[in-house]
Structure formats: C-alpha cells, structure tokens
N, C-alpha and C. Protein backbone atom coordinates (compact mmCIF):
# COMPACT_ATOMS: atom_id res chain seq x y z
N UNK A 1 -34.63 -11.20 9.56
CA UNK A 1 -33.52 -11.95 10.13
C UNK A 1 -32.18 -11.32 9.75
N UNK A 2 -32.09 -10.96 8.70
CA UNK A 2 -30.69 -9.70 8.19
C UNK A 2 -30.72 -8.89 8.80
N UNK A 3 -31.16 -8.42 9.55
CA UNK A 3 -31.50 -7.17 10.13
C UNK A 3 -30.75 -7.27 11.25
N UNK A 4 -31.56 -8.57 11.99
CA UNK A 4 -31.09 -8.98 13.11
C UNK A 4 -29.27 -8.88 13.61
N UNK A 5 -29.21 -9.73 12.75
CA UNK A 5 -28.17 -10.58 12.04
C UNK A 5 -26.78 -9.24 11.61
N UNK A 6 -26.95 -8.19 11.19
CA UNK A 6 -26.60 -6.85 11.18
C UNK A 6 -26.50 -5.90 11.84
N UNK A 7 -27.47 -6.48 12.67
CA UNK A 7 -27.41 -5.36 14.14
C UNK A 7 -26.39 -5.80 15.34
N UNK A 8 -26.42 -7.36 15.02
CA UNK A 8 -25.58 -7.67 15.94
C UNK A 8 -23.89 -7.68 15.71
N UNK A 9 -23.90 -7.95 14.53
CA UNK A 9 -22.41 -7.49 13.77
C UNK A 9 -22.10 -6.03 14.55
N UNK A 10 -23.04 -5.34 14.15
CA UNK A 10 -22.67 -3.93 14.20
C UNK A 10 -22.42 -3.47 15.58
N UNK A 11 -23.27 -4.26 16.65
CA UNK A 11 -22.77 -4.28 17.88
C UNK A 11 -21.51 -4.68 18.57
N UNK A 12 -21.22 -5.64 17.78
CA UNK A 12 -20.12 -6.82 18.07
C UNK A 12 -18.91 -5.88 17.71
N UNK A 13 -18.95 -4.88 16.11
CA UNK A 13 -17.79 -4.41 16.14
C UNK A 13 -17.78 -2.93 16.92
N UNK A 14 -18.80 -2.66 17.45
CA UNK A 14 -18.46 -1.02 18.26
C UNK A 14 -18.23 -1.55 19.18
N UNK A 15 -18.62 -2.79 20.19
CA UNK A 15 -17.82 -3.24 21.42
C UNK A 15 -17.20 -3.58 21.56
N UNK A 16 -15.96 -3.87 20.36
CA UNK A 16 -14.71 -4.39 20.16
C UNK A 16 -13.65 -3.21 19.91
N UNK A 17 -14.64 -1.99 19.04
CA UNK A 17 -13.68 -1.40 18.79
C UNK A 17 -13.14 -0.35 20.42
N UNK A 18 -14.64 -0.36 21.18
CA UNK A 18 -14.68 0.69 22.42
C UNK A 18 -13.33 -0.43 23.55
N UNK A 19 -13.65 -1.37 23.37
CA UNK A 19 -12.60 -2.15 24.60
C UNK A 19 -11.34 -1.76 23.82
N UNK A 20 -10.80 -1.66 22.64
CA UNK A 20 -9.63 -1.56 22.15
C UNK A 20 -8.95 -0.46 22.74
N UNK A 21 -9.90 0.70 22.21
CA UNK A 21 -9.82 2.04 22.64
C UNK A 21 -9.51 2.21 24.43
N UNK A 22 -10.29 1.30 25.03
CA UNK A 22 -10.07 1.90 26.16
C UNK A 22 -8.96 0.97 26.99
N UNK A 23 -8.06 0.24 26.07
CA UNK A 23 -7.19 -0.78 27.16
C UNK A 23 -5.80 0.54 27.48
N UNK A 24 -5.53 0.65 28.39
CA UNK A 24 -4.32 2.23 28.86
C UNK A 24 -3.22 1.31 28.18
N UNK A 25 -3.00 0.03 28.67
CA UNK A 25 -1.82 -0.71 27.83
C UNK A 25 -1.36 -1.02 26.86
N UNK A 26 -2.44 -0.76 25.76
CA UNK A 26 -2.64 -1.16 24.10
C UNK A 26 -0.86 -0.78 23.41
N UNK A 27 -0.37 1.00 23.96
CA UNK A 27 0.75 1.29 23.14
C UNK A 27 1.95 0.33 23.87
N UNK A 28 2.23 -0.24 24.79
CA UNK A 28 2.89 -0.46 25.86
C UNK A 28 2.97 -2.32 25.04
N UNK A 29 1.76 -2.66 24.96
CA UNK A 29 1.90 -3.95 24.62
C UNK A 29 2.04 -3.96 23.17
N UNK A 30 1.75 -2.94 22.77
CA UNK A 30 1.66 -3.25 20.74
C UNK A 30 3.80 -3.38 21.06
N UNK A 31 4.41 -1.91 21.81
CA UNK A 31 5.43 -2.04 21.60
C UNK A 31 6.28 -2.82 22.30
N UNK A 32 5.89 -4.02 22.85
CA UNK A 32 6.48 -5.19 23.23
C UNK A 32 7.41 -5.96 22.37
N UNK A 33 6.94 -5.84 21.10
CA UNK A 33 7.39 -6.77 20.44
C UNK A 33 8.51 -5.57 19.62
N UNK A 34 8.75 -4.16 19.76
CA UNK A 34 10.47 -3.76 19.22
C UNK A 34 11.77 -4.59 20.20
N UNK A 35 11.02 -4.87 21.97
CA UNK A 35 12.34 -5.05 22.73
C UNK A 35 13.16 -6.25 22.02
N UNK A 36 13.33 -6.82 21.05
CA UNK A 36 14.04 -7.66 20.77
C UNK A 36 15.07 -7.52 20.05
N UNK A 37 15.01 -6.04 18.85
CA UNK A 37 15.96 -5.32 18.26
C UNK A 37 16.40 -4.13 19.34
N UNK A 38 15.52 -3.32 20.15
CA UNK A 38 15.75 -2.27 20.27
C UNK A 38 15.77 -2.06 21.89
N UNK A 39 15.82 -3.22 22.50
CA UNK A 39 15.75 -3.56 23.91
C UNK A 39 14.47 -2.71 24.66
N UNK A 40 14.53 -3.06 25.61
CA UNK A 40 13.39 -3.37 26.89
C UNK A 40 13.28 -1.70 27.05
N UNK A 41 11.58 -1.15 27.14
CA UNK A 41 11.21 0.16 27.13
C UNK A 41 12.06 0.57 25.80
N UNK A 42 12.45 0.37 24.99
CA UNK A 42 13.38 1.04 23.63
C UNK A 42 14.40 1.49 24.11
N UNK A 43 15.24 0.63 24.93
CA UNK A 43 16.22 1.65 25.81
C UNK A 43 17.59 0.42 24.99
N UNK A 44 17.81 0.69 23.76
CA UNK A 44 18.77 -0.29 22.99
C UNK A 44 20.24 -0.22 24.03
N UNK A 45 20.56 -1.48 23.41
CA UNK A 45 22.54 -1.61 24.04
C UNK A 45 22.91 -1.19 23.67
N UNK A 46 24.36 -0.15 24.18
CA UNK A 46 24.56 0.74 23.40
C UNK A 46 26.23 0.42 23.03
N UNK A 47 26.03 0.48 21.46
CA UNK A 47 27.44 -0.07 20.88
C UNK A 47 26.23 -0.81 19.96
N UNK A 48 25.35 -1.35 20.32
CA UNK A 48 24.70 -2.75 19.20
C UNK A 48 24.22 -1.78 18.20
N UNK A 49 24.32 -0.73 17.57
CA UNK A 49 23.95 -0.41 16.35
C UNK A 49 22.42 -0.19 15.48
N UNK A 50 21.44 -0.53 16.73
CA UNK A 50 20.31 -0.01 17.13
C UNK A 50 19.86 1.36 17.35
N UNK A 51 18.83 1.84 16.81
CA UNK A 51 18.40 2.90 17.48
C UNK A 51 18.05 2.91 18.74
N UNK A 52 17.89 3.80 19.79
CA UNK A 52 17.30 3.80 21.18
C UNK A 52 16.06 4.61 20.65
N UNK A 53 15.08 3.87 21.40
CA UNK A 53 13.55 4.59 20.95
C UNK A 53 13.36 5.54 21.77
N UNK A 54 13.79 5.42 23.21
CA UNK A 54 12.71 6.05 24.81
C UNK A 54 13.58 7.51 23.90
N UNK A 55 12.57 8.10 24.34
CA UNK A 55 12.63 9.58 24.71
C UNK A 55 12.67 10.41 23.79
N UNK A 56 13.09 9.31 22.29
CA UNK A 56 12.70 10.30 21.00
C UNK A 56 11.19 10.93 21.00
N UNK A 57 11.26 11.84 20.30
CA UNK A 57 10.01 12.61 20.33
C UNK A 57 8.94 11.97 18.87
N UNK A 58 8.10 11.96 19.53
CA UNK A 58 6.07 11.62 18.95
C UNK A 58 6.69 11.34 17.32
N UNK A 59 6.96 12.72 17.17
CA UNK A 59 7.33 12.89 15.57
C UNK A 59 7.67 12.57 14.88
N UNK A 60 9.15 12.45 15.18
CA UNK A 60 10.25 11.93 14.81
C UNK A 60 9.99 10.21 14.78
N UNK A 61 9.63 9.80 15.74
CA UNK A 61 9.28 8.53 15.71
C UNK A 61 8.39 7.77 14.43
N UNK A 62 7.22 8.74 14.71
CA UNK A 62 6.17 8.30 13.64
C UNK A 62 6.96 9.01 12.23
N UNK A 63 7.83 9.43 11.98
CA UNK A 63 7.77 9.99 10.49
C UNK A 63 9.34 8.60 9.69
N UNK A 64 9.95 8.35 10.92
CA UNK A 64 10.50 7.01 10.66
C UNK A 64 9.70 5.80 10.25
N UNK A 65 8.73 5.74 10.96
CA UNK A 65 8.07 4.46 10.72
C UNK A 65 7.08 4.62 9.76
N UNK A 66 7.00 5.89 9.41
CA UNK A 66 5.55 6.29 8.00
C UNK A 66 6.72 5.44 7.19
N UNK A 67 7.71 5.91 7.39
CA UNK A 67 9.29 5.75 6.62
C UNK A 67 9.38 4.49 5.92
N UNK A 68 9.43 3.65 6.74
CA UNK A 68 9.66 2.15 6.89
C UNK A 68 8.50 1.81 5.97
N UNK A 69 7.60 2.14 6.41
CA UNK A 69 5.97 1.25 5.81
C UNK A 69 5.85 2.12 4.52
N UNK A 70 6.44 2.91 4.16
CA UNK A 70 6.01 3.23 2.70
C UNK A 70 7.13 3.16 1.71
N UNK A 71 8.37 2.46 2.49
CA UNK A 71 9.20 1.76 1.35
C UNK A 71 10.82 3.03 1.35
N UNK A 72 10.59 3.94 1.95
CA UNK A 72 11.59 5.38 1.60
C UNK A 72 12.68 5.01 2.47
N UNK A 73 12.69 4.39 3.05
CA UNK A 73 14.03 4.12 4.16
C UNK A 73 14.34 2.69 4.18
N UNK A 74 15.73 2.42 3.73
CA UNK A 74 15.37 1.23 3.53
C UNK A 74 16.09 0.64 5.43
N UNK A 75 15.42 -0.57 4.78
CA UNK A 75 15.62 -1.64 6.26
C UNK A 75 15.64 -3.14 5.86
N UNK A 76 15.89 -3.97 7.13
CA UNK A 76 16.33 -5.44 6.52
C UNK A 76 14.88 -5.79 7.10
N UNK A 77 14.37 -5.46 7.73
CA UNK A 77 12.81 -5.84 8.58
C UNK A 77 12.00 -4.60 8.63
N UNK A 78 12.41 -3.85 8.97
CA UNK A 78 11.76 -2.39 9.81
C UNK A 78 10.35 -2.48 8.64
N UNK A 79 10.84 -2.73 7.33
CA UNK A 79 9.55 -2.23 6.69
C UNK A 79 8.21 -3.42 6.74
N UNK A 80 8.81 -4.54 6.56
CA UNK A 80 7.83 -5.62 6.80
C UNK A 80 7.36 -5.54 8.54
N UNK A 81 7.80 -5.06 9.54
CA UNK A 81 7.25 -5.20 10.38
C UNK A 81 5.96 -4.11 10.73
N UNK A 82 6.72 -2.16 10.11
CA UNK A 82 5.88 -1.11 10.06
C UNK A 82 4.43 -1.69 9.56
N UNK A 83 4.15 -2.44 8.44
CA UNK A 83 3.11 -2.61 7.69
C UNK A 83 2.10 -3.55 8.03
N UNK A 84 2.85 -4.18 9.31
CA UNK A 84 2.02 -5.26 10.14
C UNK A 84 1.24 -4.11 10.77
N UNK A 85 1.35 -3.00 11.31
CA UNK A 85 0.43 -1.88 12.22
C UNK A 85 -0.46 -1.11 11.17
N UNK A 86 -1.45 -0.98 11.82
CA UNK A 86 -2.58 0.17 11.84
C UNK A 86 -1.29 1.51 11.67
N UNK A 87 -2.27 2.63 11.15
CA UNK A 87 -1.30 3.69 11.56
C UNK A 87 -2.12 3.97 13.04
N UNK A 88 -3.17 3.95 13.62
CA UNK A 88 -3.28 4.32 15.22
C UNK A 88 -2.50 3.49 16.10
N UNK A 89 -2.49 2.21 15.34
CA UNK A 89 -1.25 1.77 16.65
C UNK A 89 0.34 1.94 16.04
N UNK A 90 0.37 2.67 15.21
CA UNK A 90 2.14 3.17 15.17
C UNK A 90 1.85 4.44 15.76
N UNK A 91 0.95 4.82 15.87
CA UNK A 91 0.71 6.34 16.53
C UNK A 91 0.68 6.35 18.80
N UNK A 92 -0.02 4.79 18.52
CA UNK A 92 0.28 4.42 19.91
C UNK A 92 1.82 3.93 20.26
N UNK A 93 2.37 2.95 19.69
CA UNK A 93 3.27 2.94 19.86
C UNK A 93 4.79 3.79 19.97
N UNK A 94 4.04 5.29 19.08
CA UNK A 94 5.46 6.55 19.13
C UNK A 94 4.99 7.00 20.28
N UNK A 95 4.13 6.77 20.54
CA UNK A 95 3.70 7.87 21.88
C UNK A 95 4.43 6.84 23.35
N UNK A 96 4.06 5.71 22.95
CA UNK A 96 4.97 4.79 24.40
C UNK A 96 6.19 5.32 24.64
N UNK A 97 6.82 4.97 23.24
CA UNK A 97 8.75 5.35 23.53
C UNK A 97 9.04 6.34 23.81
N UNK A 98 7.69 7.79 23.23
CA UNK A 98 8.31 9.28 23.71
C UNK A 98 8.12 9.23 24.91
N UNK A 99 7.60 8.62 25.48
CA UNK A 99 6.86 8.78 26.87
C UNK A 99 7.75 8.15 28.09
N UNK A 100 9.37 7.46 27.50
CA UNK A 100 9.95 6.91 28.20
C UNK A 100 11.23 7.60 28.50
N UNK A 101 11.60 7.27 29.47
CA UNK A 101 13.06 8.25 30.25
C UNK A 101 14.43 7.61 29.49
C-alpha cells in the first residue's frame, strides 16, 4: 500500500511539475505582480523613481534580483518580495521584461 501510495505522489508531482513547465504564460503572469511599482509590461512612469524593467537585458535583470534576495542591495521591499520566487521563476520573469519593447 506505500508503494502504491508513493507512486502516486510521485506521479502527482511530475504532472504538476510538466504542466508548470509547459504554461508559455508562467514568466508573463509570475511578472504581473512588479506592474504595481514598476508599471504595466515594466514600462515604469517616468519621473516616479522606479526602475523601467522592459528591455533591460536577461542579466542584468537577474543579477539585481540575485541582489535583492541575498540581502547586497538594499531595498524597502525588493528583497522580501525577490525571496518569495524560485530562482527559475526569477529566471522566467528576467526573461519577460528583456523580452519587452
């Protein structure tokens, strides 16, 4: 019955992890939730003292937000929010904003 019981776990989490993997929207919706500091597509107001995300590059993006989540930059949120993510979805999410005009 453990067995059972184990096999189906084990099913349960590779078909959770394969739908994750395959939603195209995953970076798009993880980064839903910057438009509130950093406006809509990361395209900030400009004068509000925000970074603009779109169009920074992969890198640069992710080496800010390693930034944030490991304490080296400081922020009034940035770091409590970095540490809410996976690093694959901060990796999805740099790839949204580079990916924007």
């Amino acid at each position: 019955m453990k067995l059972l019981k184990s096999t189906a776990l084990a099913g349960l989490l590779l078909a959770a992890a394969t739908a994750h993997a395959a939603d195209p929207n995953l970076g798009r919706n993880l980064a839903a939730t910057c438009a509130n500091c950093h406006g809509t597509n990361g395209k900030a107001v400009p004068g509000s003292g925000l970074d603009a995300l779109a169009g920074e590059s992969k890198e640069k993006l992710l080496q800010k937000l390693a930034d944030f989540k490991s304490g080296d930059k400081p922020a009034s949120i940035m770091h409590q929010i970095s540490r809410g993510y996976t690093d694959e979805q901060l990796q999805l999410i740099a790839e949204y904003f580079a990916a924007q005009k």
